[in-house]
Protein backbone atom coordinates (compact mmCIF):
# COMPACT_ATOMS: atom_id res chain seq x y z
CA UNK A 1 184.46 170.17 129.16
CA UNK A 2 185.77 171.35 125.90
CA UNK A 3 189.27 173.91 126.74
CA UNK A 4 191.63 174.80 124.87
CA UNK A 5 194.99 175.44 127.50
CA UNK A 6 195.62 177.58 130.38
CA UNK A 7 196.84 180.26 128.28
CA UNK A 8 193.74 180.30 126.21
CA UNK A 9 191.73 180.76 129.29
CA UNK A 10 191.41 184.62 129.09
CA UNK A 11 189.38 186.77 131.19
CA UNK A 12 189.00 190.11 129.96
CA UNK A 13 187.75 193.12 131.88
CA UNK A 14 186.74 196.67 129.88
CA UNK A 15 185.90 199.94 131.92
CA UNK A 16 183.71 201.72 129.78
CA UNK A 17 184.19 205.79 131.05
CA UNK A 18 181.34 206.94 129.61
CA UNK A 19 178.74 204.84 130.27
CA UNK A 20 180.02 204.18 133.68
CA UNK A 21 180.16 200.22 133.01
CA UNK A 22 182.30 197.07 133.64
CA UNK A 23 181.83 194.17 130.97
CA UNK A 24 183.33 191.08 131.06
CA UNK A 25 184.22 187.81 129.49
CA UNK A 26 185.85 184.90 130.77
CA UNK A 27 186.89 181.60 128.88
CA UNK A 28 188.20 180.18 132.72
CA UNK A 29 186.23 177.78 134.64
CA UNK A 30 188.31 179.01 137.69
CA UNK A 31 186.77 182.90 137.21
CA UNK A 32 183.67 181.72 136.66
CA UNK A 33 183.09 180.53 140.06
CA UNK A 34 185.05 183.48 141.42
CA UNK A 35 182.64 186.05 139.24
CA UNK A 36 179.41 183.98 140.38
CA UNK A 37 180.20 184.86 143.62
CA UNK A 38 180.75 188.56 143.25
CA UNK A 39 177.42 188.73 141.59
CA UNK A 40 177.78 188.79 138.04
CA UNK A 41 174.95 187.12 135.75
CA UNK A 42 175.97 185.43 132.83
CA UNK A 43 174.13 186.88 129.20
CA UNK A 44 175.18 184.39 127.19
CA UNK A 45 177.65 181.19 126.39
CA UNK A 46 179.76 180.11 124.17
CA UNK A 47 180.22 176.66 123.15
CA UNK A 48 182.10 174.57 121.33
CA UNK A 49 181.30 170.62 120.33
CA UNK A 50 178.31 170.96 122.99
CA UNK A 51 180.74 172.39 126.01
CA UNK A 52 180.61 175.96 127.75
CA UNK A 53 183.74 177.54 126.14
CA UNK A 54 182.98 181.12 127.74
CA UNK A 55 180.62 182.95 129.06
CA UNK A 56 179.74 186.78 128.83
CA UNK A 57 178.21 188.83 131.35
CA UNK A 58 175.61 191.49 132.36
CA UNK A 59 177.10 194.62 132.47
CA UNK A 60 178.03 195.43 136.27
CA UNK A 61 178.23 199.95 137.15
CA UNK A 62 181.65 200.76 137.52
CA UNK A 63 181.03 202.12 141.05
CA UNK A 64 179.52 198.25 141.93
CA UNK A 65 182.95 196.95 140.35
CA UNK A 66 185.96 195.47 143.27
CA UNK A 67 187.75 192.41 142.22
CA UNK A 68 191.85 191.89 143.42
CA UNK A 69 193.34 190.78 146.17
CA UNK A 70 194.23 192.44 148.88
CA UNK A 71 197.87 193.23 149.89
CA UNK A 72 199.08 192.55 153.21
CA UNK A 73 200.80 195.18 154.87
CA UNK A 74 204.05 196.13 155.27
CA UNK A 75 205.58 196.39 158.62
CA UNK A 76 206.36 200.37 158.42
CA UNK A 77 202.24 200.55 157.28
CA UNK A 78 200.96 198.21 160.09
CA UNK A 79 203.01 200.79 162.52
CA UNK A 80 201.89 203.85 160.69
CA UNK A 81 198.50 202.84 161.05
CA UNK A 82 198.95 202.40 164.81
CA UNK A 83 200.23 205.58 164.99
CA UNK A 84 197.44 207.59 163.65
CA UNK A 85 194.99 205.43 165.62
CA UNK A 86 196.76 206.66 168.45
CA UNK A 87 196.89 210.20 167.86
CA UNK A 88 193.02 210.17 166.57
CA UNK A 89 191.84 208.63 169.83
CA UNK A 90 193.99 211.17 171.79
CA UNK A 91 192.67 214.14 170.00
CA UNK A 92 189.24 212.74 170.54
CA UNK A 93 189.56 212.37 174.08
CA UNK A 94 191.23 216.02 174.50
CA UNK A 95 188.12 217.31 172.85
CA UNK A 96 185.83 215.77 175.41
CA UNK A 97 184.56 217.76 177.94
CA UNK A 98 185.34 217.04 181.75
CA UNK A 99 182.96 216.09 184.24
């Protein structure tokens, strides 16, 4: 395969607002796999000397769009959270009728 280095290995993402669209184009081997997986099919490839240099993608609706990773929570969060589960499942069982 044909690559120039890591650092020319760009994946670019553009919102477009008014047409409610996510395009993208990724020179990275790496994001291709991870973008084949999230659904994305490619339009068209570039090549260079016979080799995939890029590829560019079917526009995906902005609403369709989640890509990141996920942060893991911070202790004061994780106890937050256990918090308000608490209080909503006591409110919901005050609200309950009794038998």
């Amino acid at each position: 395969m044909a690559r120039g280095t890591l650092s020319e290995s760009e994946t670019i993402i553009r919102w477009d607002d008014e047409e409610q669209l996510v395009h993208v184009y990724s020179a990275s081997p790496r994001w291709w796999l991870k973008l084949a997986r999230l659904g994305f099919i490619v339009r068209e490839e570039t090549t260079r000397q016979g080799a995939v240099t890029g590829r560019f993608y079917h526009p995906m609706p902005i609403a369709q769009f989640r890509i990141g990773k996920k942060r893991a929570a911070t202790e004061s969060q994780r106890r937050r959270g256990r918090e308000l589960a608490f209080l909503r499942s006591s409110a919901k069982g005050a609200r309950e009728p009794e038998n």
